[in-house]
Protein backbone atom coordinates (compact mmCIF):
# COMPACT_ATOMS: atom_id res chain seq x y z
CA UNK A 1 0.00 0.00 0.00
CA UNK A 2 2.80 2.27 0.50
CA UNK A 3 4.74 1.87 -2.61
CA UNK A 4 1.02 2.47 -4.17
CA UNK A 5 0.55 6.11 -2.43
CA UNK A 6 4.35 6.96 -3.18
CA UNK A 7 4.32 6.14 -6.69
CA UNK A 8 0.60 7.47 -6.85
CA UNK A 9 2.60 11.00 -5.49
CA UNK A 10 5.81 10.48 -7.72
CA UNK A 11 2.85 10.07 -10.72
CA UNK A 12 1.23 12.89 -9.74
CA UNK A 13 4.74 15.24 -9.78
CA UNK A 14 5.82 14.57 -12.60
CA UNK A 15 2.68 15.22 -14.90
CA UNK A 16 2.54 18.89 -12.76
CA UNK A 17 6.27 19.44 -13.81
CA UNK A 18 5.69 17.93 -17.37
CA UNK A 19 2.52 20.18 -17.50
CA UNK A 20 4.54 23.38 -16.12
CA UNK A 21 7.53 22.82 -18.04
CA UNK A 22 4.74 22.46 -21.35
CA UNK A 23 3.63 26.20 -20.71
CA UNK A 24 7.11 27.63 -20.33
CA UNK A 25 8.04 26.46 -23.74
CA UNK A 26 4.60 27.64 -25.45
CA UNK A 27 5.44 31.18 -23.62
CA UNK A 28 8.99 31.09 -24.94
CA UNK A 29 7.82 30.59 -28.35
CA UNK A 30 4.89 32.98 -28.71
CA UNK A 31 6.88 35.68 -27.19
CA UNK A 32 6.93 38.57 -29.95
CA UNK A 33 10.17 40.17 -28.20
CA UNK A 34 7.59 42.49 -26.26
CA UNK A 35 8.94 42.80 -22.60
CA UNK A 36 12.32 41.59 -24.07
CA UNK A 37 14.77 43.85 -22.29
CA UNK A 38 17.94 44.38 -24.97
CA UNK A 39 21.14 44.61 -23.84
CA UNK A 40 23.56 47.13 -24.95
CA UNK A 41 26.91 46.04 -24.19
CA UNK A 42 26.03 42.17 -24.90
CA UNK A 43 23.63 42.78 -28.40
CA UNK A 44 23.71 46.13 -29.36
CA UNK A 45 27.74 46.82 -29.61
CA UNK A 46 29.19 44.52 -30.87
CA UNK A 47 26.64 45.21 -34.21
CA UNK A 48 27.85 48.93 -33.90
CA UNK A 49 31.86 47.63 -33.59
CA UNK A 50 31.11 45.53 -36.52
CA UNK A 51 29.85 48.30 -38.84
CA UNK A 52 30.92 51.79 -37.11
CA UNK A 53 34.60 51.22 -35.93
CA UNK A 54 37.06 52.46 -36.01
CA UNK A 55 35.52 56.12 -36.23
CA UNK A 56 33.00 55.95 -33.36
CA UNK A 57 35.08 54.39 -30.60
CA UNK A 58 38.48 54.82 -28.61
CA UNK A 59 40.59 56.96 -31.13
CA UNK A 60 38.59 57.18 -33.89
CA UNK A 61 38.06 60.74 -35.76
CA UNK A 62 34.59 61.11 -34.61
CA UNK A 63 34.74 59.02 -31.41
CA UNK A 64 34.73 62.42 -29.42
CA UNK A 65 31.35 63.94 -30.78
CA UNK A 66 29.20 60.38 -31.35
CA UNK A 67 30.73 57.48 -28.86
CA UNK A 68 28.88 54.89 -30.13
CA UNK A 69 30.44 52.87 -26.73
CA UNK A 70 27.55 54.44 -24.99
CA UNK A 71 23.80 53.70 -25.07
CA UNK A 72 23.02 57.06 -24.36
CA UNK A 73 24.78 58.08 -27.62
CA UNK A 74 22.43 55.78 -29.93
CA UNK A 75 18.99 56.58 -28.00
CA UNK A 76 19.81 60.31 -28.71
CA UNK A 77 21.08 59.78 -32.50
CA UNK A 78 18.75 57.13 -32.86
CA UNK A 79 17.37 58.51 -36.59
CA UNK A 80 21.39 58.46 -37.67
CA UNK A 81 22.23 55.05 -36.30
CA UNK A 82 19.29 53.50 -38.33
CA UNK A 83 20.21 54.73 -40.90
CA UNK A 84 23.26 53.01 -41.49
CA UNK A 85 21.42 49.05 -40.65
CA UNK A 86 20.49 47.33 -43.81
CA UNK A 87 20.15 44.26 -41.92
CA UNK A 88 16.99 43.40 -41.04
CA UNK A 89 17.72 41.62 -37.78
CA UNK A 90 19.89 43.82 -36.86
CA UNK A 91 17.63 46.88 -37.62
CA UNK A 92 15.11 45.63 -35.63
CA UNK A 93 17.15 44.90 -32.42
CA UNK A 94 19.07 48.73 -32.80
CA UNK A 95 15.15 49.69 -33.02
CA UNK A 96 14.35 47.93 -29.73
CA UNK A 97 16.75 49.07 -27.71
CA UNK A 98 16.17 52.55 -28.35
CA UNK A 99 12.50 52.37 -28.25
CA UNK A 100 13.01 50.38 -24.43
């Protein structure tokens, strides 16, 4: 009777943590990037080192006026910095940060 209730319990765990572990995924993979906090040293600049160095950081010609280094920077140029994406991905995530 014992090993009856405690596999009747172990039974009963697992299809709640099957269950949970169900939703999670379905919320993962309807999220439309709403809510999605973007992060600008991880995601956002490396994309700008890629396309806007060497003139926009450490020693470059216009790194004094427009430090692309700093978030600030590409919230307050933000029509500039578009600009320059052709990427569709990419435009989209510079476009999400600065809207955040």
């Amino acid at each position: 009777m014992k090993l009856f209730i405690i596999l009747f319990c172990c039974g009963i765990c697992l299809i709640c943590c099957h269950n949970n572990a169900g939703h999670m995924a379905m919320v993962k993979n309807t999220d439309t990037g709403k809510g999605t906090t973007i992060n600008f040293k991880a995601q956002v600049q490396p994309l700008l080192q890629k396309h806007c160095a060497p003139c926009h950081f450490p020693g470059g010609k216009l790194y004094e006026k427009l430090p692309f280094d700093k978030g600030e920077t590409i919230i307050a140029h933000k029509e500039g910095v578009v600009k320059r994406f052709k990427d569709p991905g990419e435009l989209n995530l510079i476009k999400q940060f600065t809207a955040q």
